[in-house]
N, C-alpha and C. Protein backbone atom coordinates (compact mmCIF):
# COMPACT_ATOMS: atom_id res chain seq x y z
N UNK A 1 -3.82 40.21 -0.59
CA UNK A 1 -3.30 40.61 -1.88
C UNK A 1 -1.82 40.95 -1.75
N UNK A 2 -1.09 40.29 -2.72
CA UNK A 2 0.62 40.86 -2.81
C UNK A 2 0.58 42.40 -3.16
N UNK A 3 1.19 42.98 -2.33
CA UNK A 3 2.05 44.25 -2.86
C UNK A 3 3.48 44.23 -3.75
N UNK A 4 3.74 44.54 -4.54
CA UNK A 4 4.59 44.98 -5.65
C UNK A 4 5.86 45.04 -4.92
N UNK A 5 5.81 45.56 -3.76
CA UNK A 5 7.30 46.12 -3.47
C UNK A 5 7.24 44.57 -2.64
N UNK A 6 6.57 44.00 -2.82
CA UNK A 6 7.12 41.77 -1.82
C UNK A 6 7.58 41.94 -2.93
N UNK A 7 7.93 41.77 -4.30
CA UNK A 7 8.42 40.82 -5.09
C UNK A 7 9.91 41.26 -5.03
N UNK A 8 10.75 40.89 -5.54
CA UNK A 8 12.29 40.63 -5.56
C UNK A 8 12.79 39.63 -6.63
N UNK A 9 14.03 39.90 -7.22
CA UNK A 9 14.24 39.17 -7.75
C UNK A 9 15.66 38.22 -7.65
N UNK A 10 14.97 37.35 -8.18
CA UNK A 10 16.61 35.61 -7.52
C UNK A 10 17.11 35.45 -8.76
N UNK A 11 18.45 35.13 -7.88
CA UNK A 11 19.55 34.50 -8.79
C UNK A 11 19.01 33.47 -9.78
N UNK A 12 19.35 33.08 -10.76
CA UNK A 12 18.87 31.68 -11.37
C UNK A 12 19.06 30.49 -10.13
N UNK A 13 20.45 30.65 -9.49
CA UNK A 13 20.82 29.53 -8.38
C UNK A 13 20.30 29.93 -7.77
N UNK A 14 19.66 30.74 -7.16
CA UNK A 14 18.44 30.59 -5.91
C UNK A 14 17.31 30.48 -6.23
N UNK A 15 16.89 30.28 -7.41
CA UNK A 15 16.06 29.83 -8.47
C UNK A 15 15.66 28.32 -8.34
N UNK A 16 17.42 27.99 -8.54
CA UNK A 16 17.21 26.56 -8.71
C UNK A 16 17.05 25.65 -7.14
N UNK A 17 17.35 26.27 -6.60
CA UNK A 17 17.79 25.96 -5.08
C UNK A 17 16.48 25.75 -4.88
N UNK A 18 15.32 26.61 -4.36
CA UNK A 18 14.17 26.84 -4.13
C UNK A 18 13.44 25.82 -4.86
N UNK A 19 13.47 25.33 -6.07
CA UNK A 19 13.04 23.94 -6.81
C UNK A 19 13.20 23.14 -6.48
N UNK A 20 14.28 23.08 -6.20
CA UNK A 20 14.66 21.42 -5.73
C UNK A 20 14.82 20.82 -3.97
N UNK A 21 14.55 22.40 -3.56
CA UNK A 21 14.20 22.15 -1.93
C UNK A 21 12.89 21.64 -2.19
N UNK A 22 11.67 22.51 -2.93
CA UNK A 22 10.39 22.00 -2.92
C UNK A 22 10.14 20.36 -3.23
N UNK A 23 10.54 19.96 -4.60
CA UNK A 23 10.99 18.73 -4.70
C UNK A 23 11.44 17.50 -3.94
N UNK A 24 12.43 18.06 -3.06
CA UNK A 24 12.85 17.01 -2.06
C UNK A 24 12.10 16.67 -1.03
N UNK A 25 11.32 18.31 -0.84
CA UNK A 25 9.82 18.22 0.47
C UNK A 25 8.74 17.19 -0.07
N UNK A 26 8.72 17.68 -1.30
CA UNK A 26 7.33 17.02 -2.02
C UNK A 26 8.11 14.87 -2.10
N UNK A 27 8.98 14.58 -2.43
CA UNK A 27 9.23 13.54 -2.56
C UNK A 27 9.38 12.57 -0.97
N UNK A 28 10.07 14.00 -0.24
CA UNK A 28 9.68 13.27 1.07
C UNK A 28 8.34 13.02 2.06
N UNK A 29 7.33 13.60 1.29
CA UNK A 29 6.31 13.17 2.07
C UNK A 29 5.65 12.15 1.00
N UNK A 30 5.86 11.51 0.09
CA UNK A 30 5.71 10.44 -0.60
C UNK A 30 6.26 8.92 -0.34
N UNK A 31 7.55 9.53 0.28
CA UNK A 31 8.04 8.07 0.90
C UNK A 31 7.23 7.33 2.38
N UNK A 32 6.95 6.18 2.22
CA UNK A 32 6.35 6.12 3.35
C UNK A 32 6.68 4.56 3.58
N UNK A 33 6.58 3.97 5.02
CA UNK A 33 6.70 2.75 5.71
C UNK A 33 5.45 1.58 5.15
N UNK A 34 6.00 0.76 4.99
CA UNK A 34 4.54 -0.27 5.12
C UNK A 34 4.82 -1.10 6.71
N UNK A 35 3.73 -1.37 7.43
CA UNK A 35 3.65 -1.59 8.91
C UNK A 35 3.15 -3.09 8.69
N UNK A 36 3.59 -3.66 9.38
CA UNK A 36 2.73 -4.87 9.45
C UNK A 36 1.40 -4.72 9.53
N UNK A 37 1.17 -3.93 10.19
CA UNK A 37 -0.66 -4.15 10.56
C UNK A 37 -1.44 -3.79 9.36
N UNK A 38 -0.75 -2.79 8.69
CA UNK A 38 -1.41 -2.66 7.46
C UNK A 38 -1.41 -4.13 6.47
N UNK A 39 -0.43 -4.79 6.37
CA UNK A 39 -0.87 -5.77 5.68
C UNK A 39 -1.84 -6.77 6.32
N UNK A 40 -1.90 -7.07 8.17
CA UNK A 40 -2.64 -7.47 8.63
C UNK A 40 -4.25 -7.25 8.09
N UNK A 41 -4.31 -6.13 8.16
CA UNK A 41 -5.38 -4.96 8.20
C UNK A 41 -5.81 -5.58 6.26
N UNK A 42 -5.27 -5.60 5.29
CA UNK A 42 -5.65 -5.84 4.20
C UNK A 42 -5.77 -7.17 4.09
N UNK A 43 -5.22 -7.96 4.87
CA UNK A 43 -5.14 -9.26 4.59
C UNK A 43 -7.00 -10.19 5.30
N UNK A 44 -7.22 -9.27 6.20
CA UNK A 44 -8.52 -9.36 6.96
C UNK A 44 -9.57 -9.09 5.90
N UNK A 45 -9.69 -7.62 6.04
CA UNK A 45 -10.64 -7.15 4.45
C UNK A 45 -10.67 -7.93 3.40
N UNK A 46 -9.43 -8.19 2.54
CA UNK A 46 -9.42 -9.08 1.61
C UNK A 46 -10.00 -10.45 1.28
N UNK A 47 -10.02 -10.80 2.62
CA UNK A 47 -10.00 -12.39 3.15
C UNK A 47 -11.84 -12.43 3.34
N UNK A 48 -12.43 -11.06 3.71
CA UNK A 48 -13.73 -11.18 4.20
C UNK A 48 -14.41 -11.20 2.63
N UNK A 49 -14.18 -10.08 2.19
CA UNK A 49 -14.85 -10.18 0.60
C UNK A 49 -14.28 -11.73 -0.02
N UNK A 50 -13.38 -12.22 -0.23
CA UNK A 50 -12.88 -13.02 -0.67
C UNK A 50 -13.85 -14.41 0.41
N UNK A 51 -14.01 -14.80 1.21
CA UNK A 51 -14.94 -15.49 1.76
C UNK A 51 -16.55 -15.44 1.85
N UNK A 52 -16.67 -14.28 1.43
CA UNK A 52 -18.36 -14.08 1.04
C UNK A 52 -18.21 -14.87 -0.48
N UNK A 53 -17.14 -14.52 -1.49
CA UNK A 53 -17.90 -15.16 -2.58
C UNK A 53 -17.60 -16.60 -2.63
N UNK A 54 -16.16 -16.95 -1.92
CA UNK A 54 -16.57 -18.54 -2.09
C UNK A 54 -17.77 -19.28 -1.33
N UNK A 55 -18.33 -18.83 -0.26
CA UNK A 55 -19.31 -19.25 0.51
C UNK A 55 -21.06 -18.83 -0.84
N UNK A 56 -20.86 -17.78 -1.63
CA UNK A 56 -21.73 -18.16 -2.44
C UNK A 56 -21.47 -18.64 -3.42
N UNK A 57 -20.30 -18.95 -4.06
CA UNK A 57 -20.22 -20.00 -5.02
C UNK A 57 -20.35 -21.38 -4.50
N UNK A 58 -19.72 -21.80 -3.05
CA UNK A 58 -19.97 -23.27 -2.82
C UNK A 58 -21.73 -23.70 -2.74
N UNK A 59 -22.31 -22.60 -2.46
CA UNK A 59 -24.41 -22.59 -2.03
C UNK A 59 -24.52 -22.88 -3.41
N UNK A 60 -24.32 -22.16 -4.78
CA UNK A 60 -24.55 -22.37 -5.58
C UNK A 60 -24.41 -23.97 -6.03
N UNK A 61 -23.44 -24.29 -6.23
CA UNK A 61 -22.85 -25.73 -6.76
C UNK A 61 -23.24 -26.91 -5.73
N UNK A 62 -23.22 -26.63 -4.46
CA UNK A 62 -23.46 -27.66 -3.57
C UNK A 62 -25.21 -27.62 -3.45
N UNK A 63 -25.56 -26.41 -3.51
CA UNK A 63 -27.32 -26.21 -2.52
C UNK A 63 -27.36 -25.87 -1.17
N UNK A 64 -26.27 -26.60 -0.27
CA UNK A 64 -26.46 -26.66 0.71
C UNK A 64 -25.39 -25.42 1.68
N UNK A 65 -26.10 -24.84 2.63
CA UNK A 65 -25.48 -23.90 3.43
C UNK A 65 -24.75 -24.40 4.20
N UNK A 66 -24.96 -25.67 5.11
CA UNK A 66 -24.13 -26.05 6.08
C UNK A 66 -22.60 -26.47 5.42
N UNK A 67 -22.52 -26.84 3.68
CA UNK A 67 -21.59 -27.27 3.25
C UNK A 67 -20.82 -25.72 2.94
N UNK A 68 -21.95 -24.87 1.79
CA UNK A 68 -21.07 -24.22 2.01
C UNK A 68 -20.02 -23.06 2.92
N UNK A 69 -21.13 -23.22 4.11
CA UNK A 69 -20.30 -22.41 5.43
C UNK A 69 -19.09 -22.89 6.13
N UNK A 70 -19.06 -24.11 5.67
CA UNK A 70 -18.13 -24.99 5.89
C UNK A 70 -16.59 -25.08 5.18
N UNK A 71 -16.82 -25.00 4.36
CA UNK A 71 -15.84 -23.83 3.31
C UNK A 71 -15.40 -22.97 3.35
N UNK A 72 -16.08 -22.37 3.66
CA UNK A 72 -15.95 -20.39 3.77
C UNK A 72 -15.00 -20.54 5.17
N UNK A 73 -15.97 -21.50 6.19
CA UNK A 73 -14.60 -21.16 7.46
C UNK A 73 -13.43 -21.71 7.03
N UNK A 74 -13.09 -22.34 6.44
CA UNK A 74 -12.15 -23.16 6.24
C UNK A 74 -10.98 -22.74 5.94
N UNK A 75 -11.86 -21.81 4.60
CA UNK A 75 -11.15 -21.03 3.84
C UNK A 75 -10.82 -19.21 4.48
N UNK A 76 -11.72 -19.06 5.25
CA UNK A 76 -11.14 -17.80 6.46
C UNK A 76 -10.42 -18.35 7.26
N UNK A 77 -10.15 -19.07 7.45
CA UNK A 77 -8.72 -19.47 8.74
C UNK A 77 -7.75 -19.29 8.38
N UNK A 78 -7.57 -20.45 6.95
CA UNK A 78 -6.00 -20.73 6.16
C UNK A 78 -5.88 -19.60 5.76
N UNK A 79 -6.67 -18.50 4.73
CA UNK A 79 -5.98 -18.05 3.38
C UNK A 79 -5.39 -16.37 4.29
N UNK A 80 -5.38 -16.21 5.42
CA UNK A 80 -5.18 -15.17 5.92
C UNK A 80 -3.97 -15.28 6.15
N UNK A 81 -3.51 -16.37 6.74
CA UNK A 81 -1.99 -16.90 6.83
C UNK A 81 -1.19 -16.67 6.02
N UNK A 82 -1.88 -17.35 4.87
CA UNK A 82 -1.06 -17.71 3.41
C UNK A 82 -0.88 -16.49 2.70
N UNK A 83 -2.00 -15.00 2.90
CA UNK A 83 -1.72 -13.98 2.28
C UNK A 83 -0.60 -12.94 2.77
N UNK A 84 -1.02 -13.19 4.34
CA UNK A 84 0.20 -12.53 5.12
C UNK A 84 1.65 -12.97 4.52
N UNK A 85 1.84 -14.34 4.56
CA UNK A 85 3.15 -14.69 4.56
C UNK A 85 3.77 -14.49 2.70
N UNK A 86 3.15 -14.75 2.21
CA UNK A 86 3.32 -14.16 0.48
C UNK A 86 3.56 -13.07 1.01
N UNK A 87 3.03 -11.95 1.14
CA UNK A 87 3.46 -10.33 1.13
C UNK A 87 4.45 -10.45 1.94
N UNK A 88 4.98 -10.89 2.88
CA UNK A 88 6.07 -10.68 3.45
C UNK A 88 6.81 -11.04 2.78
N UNK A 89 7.05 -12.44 2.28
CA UNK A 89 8.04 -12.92 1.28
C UNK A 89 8.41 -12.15 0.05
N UNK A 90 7.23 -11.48 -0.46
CA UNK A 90 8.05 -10.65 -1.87
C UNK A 90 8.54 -9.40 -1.30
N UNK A 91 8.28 -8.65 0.34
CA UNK A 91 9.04 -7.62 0.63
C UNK A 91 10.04 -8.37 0.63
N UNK A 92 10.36 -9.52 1.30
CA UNK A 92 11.79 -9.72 1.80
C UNK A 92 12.74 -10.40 1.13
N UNK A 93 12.33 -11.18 -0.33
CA UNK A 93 12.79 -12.17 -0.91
C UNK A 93 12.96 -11.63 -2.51
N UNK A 94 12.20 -10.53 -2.60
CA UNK A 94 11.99 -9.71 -4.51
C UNK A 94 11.87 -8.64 -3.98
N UNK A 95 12.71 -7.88 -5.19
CA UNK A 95 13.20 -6.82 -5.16
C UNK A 95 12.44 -6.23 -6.54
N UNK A 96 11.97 -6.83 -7.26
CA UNK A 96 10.85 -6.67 -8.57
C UNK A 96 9.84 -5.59 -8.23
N UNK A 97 10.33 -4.18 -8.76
CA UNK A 97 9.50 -3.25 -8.91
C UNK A 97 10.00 -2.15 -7.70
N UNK A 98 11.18 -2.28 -7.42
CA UNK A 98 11.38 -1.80 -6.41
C UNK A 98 13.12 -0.56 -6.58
N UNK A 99 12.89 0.36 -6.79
CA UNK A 99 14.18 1.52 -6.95
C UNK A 99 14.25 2.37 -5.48
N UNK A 100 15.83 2.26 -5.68
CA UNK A 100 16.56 2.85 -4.93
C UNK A 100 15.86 4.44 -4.58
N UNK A 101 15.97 4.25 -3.33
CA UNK A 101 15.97 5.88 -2.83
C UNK A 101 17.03 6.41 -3.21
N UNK A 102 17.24 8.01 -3.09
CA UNK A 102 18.15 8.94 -3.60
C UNK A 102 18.10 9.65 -2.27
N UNK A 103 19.33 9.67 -1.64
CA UNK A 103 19.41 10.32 -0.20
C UNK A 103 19.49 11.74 -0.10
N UNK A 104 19.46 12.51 0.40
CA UNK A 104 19.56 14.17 0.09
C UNK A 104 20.81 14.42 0.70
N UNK A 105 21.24 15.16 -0.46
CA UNK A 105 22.63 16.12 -0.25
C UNK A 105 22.56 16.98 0.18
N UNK A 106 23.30 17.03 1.07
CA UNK A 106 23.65 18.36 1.97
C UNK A 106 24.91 19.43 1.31
C-alpha cells in the first residue's frame, strides 16, 4: 500500500518528460526485426496447410490418390520458393505500407 508522504508533486515538464519517456519505452519494444527464418518458418506452415488442400481438391476431381499426391509434391517443392522469394521482394523492392521510424532525441 502507498503511503501519503511517497506522493510529491511534478512540474508539468517533468510531467511531460515522464510521458514521453514511457512512450518511447512502449514504442521501442514494438519495433521489431523480421529474420529470415521467420519467413522461412511461415513459408513451411503455409505451404503445409496450403498442400493438404490442393492434394484434396486434386482426390476430389481426379479420384485418384497417386495423381493427386502427385500434385501436392509438386506443388510442396515449387511454391515454397516462390513464397520465400515474393516476401523478400516486397521487403526489398515496395515500400507500400511502410513509415518511417522517428529516432529518439536526446
Amino acid at each position: 500500500m502507498m503511503d501519503i508522504s511517497d506522493v510529491r508533486m511534478v512540474s508539468k515538464e517533468e510531467y511531460n518528460k515522464l510521458i514521453a519517456d514511457s512512450l518511447e519505452l512502449e514504442k521501442s519494444k514494438r519495433e521489431k526485426s523480421v529474420s529470415y527464418k521467420r519467413h522461412i518458418a511461415k513459408a513451411v506452415s503455409y505451404r503445409m496447410l496450403g498442400t493438404l488442400q490442393t492434394c484434396l481438391i486434386s482426390y476430389f476431381f481426379t479420384g485418384n490418390f497417386w495423381v493427386a499426391g502427385s500434385i501436392g509434391l509438386t506443388e510442396i517443392c515449387l511454391k515454397p520458393i516462390i513464397y520465400f522469394l515474393h516476401e523478400r521482394m516486397w521487403y526489398t523492392f515496395s515500400e507500400y505500407g511502410i513509415t518511417e521510424k522517428q529516432t529518439k532525441k536526446d
